[in-house]
Protein backbone atom coordinates (compact mmCIF):
# COMPACT_ATOMS: atom_id res chain seq x y z
CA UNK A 1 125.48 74.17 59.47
CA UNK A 2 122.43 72.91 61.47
CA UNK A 3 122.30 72.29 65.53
CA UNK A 4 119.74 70.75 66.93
CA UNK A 5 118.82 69.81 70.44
CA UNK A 6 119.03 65.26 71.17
CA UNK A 7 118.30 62.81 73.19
CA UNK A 8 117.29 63.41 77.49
CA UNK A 9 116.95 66.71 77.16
CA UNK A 10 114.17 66.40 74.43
CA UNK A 11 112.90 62.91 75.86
CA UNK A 12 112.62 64.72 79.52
CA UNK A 13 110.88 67.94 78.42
CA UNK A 14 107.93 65.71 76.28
CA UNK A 15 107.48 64.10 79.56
CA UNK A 16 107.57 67.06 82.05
CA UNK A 17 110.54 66.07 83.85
CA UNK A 18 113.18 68.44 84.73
CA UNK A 19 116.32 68.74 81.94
CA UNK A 20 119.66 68.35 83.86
CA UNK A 21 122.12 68.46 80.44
CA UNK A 22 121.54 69.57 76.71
CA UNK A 23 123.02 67.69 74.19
CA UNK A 24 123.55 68.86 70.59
CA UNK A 25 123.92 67.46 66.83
CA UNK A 26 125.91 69.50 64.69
CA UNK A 27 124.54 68.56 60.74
CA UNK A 28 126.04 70.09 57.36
CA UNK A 29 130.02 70.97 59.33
CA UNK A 30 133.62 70.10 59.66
CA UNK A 31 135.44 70.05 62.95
CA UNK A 32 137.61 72.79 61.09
CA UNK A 33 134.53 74.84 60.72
CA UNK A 34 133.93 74.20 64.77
CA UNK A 35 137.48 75.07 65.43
CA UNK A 36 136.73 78.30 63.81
CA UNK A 37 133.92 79.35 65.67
CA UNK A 38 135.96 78.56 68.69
CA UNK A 39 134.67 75.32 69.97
CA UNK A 40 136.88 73.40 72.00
CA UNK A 41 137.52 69.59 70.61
CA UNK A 42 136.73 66.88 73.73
CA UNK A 43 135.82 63.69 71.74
CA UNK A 44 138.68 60.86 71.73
CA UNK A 45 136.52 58.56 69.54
CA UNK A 46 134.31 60.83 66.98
CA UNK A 47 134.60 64.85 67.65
CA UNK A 48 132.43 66.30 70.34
CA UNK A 49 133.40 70.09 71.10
CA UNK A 50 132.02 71.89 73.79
CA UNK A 51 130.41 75.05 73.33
CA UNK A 52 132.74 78.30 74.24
CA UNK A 53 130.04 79.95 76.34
CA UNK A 54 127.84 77.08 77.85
CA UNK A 55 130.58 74.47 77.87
CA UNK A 56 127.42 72.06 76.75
CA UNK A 57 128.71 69.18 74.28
CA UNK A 58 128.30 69.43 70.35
CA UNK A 59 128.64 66.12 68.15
CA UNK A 60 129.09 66.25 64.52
CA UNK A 61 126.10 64.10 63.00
CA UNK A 62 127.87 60.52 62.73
CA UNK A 63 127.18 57.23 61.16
CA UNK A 64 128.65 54.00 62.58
CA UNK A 65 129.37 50.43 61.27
CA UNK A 66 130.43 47.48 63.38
CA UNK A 67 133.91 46.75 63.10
CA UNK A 68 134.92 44.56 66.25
CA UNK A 69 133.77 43.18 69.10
CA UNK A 70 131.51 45.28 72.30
CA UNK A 71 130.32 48.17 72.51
CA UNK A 72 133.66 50.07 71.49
CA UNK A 73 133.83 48.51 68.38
CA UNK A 74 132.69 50.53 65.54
CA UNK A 75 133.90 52.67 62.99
CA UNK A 76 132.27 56.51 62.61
CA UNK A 77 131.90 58.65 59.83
CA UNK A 78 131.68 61.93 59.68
CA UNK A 79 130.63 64.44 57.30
CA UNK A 80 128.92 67.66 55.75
CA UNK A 81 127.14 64.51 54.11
CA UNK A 82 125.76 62.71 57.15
CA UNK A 83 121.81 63.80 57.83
CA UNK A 84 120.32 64.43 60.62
CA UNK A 85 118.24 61.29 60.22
CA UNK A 86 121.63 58.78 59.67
CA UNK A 87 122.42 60.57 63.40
CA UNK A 88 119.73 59.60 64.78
CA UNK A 89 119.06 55.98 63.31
CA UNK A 90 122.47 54.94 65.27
CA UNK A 91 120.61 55.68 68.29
CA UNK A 92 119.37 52.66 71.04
CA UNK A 93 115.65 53.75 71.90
CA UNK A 94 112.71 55.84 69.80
CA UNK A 95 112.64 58.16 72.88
CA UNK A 96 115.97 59.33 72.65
CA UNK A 97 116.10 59.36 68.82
CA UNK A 98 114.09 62.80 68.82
CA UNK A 99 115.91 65.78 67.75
CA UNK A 100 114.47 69.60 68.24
CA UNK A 101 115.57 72.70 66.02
CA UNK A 102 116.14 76.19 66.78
CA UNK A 103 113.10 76.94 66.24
CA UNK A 104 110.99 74.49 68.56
CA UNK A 105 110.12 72.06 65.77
CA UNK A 106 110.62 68.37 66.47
CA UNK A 107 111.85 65.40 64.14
CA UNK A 108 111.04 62.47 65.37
CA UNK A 109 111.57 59.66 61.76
CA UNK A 110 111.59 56.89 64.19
CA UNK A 111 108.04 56.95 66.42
CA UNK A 112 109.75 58.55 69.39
CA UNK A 113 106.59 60.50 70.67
CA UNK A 114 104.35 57.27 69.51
CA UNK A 115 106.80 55.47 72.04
CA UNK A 116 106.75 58.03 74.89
CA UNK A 117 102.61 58.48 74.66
CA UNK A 118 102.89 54.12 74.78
CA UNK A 119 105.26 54.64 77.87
CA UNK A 120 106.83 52.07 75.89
CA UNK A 121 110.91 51.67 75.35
CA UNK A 122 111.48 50.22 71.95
CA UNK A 123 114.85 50.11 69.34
CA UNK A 124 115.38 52.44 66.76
CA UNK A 125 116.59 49.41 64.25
CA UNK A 126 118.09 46.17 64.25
CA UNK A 127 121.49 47.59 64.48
CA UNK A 128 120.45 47.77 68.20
CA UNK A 129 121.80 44.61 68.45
CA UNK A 130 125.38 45.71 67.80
CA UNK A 131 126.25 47.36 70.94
CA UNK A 132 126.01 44.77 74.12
CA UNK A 133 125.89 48.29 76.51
CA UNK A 134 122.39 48.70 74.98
CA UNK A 135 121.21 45.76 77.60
CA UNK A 136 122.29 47.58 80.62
CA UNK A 137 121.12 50.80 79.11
CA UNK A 138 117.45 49.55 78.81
CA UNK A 139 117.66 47.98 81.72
CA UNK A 140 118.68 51.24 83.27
CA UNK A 141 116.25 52.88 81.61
CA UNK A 142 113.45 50.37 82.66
CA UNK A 143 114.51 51.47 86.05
CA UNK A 144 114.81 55.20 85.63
CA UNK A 145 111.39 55.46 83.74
CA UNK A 146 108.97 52.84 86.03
CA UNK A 147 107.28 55.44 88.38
CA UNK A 148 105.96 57.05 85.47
CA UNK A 149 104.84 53.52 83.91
CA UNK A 150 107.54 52.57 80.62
CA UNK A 151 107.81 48.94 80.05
CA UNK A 152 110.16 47.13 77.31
CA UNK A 153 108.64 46.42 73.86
CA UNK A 154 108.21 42.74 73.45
CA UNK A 155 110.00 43.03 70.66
CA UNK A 156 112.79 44.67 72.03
CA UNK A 157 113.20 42.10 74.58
CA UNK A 158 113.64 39.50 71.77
CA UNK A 159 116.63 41.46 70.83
CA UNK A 160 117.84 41.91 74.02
CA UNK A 161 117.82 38.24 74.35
CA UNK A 162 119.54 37.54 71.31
CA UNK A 163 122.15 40.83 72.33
CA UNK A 164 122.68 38.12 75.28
CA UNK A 165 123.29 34.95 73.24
CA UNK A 166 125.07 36.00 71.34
CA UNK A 167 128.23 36.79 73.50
CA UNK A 168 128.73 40.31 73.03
CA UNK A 169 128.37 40.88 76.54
CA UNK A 170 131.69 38.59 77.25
CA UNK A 171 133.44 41.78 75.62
CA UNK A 172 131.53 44.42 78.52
CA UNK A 173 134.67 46.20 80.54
CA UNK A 174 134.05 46.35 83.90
CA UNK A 175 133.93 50.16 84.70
CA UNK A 176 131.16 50.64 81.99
CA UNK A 177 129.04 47.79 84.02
CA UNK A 178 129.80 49.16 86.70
CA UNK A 179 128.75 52.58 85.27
CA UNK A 180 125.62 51.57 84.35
CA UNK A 181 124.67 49.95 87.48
CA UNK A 182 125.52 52.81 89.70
CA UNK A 183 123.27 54.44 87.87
CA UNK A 184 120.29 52.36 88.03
CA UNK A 185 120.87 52.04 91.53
CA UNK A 186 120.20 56.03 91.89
CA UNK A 187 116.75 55.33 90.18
CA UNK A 188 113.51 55.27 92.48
CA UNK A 189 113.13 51.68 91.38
CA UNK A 190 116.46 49.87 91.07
CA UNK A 191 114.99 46.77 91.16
CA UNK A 192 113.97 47.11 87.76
CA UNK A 193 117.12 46.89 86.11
CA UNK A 194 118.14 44.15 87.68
CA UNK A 195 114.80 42.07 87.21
CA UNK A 196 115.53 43.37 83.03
CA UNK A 197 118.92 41.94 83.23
CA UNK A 198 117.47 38.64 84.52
CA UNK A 199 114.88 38.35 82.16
CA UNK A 200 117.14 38.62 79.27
CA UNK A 201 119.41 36.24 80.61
CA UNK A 202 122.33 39.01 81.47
CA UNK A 203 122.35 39.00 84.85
CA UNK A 204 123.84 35.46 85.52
CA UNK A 205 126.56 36.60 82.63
CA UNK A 206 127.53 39.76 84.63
CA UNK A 207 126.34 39.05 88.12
CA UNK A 208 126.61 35.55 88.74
CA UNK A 209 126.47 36.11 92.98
CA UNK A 210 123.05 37.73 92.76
CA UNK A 211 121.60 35.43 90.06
CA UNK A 212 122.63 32.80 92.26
CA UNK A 213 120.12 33.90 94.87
CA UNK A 214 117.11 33.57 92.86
CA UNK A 215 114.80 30.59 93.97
CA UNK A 216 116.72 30.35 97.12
CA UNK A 217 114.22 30.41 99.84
CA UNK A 218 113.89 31.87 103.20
CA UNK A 219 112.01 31.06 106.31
CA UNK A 220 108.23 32.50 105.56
CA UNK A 221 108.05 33.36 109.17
CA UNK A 222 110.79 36.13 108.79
CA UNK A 223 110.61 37.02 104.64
CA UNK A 224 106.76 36.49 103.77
CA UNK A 225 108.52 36.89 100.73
CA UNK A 226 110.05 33.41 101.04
CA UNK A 227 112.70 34.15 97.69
CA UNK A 228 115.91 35.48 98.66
CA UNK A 229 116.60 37.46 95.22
CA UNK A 230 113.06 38.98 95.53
CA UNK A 231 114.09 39.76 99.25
CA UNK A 232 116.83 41.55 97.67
CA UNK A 233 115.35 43.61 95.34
CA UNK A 234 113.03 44.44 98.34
CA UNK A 235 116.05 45.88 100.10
CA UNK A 236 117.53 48.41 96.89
CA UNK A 237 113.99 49.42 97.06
CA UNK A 238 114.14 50.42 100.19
CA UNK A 239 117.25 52.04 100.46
CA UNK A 240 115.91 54.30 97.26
CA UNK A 241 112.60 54.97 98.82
CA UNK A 242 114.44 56.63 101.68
CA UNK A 243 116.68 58.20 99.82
CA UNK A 244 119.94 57.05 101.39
CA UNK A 245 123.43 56.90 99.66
CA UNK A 246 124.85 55.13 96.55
CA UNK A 247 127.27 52.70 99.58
CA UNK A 248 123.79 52.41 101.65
CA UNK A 249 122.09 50.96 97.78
CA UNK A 250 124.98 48.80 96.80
CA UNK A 251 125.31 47.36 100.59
CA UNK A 252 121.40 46.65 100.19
CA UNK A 253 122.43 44.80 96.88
CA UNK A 254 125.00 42.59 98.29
CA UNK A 255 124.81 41.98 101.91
CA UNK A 256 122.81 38.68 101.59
CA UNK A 257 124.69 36.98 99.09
CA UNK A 258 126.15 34.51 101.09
CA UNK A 259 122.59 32.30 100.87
CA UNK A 260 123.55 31.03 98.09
CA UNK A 261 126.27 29.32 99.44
CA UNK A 262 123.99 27.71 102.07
CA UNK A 263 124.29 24.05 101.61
CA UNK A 264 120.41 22.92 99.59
CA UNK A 265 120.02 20.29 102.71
CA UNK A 266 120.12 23.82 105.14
CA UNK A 267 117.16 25.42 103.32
CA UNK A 268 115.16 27.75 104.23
CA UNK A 269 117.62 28.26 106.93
CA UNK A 270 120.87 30.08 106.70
CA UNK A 271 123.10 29.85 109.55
CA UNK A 272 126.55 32.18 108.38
CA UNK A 273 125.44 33.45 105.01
CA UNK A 274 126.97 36.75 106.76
CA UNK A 275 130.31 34.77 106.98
CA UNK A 276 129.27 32.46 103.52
CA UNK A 277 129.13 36.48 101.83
CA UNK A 278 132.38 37.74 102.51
CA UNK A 279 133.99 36.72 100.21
CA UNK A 280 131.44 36.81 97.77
CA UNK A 281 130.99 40.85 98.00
CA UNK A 282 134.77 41.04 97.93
CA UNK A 283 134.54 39.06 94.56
CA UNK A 284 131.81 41.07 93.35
CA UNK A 285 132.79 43.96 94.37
CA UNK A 286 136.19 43.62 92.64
CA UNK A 287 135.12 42.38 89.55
CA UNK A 288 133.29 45.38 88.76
CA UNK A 289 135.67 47.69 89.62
CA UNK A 290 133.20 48.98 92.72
CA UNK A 291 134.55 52.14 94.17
CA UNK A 292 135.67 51.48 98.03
CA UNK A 293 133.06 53.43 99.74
CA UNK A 294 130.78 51.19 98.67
CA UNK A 295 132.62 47.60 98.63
CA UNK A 296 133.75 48.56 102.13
CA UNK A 297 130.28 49.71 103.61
CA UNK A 298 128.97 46.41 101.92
CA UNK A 299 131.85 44.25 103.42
CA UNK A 300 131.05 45.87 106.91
CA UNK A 301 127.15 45.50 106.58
CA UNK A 302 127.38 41.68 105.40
CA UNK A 303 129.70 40.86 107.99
CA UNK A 304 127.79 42.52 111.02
CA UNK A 305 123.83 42.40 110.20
CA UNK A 306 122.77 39.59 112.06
CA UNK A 307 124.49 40.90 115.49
CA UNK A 308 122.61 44.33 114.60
CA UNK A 309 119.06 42.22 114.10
CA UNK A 310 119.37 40.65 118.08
CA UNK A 311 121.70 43.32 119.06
CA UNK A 312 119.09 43.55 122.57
CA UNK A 313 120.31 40.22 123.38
CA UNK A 314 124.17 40.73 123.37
CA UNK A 315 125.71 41.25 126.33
CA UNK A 316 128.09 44.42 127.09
CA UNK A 317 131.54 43.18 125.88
CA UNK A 318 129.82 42.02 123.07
CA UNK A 319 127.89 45.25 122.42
CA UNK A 320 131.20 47.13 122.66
CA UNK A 321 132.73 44.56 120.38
CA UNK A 322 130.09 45.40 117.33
CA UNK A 323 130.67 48.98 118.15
CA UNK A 324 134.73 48.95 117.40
CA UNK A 325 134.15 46.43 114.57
CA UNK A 326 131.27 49.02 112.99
CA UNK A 327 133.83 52.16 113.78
CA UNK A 328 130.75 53.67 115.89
CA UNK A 329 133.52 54.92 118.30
CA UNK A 330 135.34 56.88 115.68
CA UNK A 331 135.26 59.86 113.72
CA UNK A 332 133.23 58.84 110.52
CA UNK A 333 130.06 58.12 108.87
CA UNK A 334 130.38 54.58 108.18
CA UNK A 335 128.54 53.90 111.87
CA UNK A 336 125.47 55.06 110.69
CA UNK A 337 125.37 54.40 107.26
CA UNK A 338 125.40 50.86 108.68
CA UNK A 339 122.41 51.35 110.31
CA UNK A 340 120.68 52.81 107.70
CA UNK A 341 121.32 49.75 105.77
CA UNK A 342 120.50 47.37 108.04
CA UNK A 343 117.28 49.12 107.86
CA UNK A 344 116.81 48.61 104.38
CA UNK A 345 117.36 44.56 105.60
CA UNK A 346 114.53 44.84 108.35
CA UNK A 347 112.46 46.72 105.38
CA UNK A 348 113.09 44.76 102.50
CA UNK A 349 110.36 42.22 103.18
CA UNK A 350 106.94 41.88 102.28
CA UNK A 351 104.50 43.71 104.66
CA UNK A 352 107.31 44.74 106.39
CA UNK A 353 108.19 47.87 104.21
CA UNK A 354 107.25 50.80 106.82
CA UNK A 355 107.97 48.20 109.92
CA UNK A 356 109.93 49.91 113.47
CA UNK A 357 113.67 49.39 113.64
CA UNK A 358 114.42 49.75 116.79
CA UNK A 359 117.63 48.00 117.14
CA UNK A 360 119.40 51.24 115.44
CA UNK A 361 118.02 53.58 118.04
CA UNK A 362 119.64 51.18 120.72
CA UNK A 363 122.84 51.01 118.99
CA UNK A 364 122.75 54.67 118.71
CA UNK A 365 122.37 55.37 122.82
CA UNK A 366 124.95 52.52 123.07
CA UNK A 367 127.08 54.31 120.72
CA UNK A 368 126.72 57.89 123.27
CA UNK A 369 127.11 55.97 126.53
CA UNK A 370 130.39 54.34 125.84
CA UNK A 371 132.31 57.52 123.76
CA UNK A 372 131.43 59.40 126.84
CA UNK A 373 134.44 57.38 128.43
CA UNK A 374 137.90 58.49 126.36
CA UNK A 375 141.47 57.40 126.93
CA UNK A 376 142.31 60.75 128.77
CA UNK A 377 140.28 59.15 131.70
CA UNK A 378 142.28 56.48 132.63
CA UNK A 379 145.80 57.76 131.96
CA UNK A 380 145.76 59.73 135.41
CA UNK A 381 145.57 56.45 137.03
CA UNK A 382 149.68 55.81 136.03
CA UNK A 383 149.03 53.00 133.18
CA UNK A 384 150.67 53.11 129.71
CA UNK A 385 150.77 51.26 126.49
CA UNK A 386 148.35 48.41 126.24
CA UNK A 387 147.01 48.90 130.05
CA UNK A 388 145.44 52.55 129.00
CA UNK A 389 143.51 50.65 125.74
CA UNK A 390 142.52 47.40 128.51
CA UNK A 391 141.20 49.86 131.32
CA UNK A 392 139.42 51.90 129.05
CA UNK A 393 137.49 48.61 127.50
CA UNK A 394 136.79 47.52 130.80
CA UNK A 395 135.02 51.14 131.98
CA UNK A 396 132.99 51.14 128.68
CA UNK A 397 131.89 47.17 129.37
CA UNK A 398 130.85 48.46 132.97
CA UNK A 399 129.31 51.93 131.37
CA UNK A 400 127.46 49.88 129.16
CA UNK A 401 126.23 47.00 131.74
CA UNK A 402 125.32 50.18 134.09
CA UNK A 403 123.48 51.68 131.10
CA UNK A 404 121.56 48.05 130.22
CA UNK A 405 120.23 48.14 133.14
CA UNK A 406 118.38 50.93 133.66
CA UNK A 407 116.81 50.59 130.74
CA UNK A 408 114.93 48.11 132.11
CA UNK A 409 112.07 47.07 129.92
CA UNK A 410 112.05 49.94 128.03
CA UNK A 411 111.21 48.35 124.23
CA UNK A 412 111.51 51.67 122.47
CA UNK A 413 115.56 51.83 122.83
């Protein structure tokens, strides 16, 4: 019995990142023989047991054959027999087919270090093209691995291409796309992974609403960069350069899919995309099996971003109107994440990616000036039921008028 250290945590120590999870190949046992020394059996497909002490996860060197259709369809072997070198040939890229002994030594039989010196991302084998999660996972990785330089093998993309044409991907369950994407949208440069799932012809397959937006242009006056996918793209960047939240990435995704909807004889204009992309996110957003935080931050963002752009021109009712809609007045974080994507909208555009926002500071002292003024001050005045809710709007319009005007010409609110 042989264990060796796989995969990230070898592929993230060659390149001086920091390990978050250890990974480990069992070669030359029998899950009887793991039983024994008291590992605990976690694996529904193949046996994985997870260490006693550490709890870290312990795979029994496996070979695979294709037996059905995505990426769940395969039949493993396992066995005293299997080598080290059968485990990791089933493996998707030369960077994470490097194994590391007890002892420090690597073995890396398929290029691995060649690959990570080459910053390049390149299959193990042809049997790459067996598992349709391998696009996503490339793509993913193409998005996790940009800052420091990686870029797909040429080669590889041919596969991926083929991976793609050949309808494996029709057989993808939701939760695992979804799963993937979440991911990549964590990275420093989501973008990437969806630009690799264009390029290989996955991302109208998967995401049809956001493939839909590419070559649909913009006014150059407001997006310089004049192509509303590449707009976009612009936005998940900027949500990731700030650092904000996984609802704050996806709302960057989505908010502007409603452009593609915009009638061809409209161009570059777009007049209710935010009303054209309702139901588009909700489609989306269902589809993939989106958790709610984000499909209902996105929902809220889509529907409200243009008000938030011109939000100095409304006048009070209105203002207080966006501020019940965006739950501003409530308990919550919802208000602000908002903001903080509607930032990522204002930012998302070429020479525009360290621009002022100011509207969200304004929306902000809106935001204090009118939840100064609670229900509790107009009940002494005798009303009930649906007066108390009336009188109460009506102080916060004239709070908020009051407030509008002695701002004056201020620009920085």
């Amino acid at each position: 019995m042989k264990v060796y250290l796989v995969g990230g945590a070898v592929r993230d120590r060659l390149l001086g990142l920091p390990v978050k999870e250890r990974d480990y190949v069992v070669v030359g046992a029998t899950p009887e023989a793991m039983l024994a020394q008291g590992y605990k059996p976690v694996g529904k497909d193949f046996p994985v047991f997870l260490h006693p002490q550490t709890g870290e996860e312990y795979a029994l060197a496996r070979t695979e054959r294709k037996s059905g259709h995505g990426y769940s369809g395969f039949t493993f072997h396992t066995g005293e027999d299997v080598t080290l070198e059968d485990d990791l040939s089933r493996r998707d890229l030369t960077i994470n087919a490097i194994a590391q002994d007890e002892q420090g030594t690597l073995i890396d039989p398929y290029g691995g270090q060649r690959d990570l010196a080459a910053r390049q991302l390149r299959h193990v084998s042809p049997a790459f093209t067996e598992d349709p999660l391998r696009v996503l996972r490339v793509a993913r990785f193409a998005a996790r691995f940009a800052p420091q330089g990686f870029t797909v093998a040429p080669e590889t993309r041919t596969l991926l291409r083929q991976l793609v044409a050949s309808g494996e991907l029709d057989h993808l369950v939701p939760e695992r796309v979804w799963q993937e994407t979440g991911k990549a949208l964590r990275c420093e440069q989501p973008s990437r992974y969806f630009l690799e799932l264009q390029d290989c012809g996955a991302l109208a397959l998967l995401m049809p609403e956001l493939a839909a937006l590419s070559g649909v242009p913009q006014r150059a006056d407001y997006h310089p960069e004049v192509d509303s996918l590449v707009h976009t793209l612009m936005c998940v960047d900027a949500a990731a350069r700030e650092g904000f939240s996984l609802p704050v990435r996806y709302s960057a995704l989505v908010h502007d899919l409603g452009k593609a909807a915009t009638p061809p004889r409209e161009w570059p204009s777009h007049h209710m995309h935010d009303q054209r992309g309702l139901p588009l996110v909700e489609t989306f957003s269902r589809r993939l099996r989106v958790p709610n935080d984000c499909r209902e931050l996105a929902l809220l963002h889509t529907r409200e971003h243009l008000l938030v752009h011109r939000v100095r021109e409304l006048r009070p009712a209105t203002l207080l109107d966006l501020l019940e809609r965006s739950q501003a007045l409530r308990a919550g974080e919802r208000f602000e994440l908002m903001l903080q994507a509607c930032l990522c909208d204002a930012r998302g555009r070429l020479g525009f990616e360290h621009c002022e926002y100011p509207q969200n500071d304004y929306l902000r002292a809106a935001r204090a000036e009118a939840i100064q003024l609670q229900a509790a001050d107009v009940m002494g005045e005798g009303l009930s039921g649906p007066a108390i809710g009336q009188a109460l709007r009506q102080r916060r319009i004239a709070a908020l008028k009051q407030w509008r005007a002695g701002l004056g010409g201020n620009p920085s609110v």
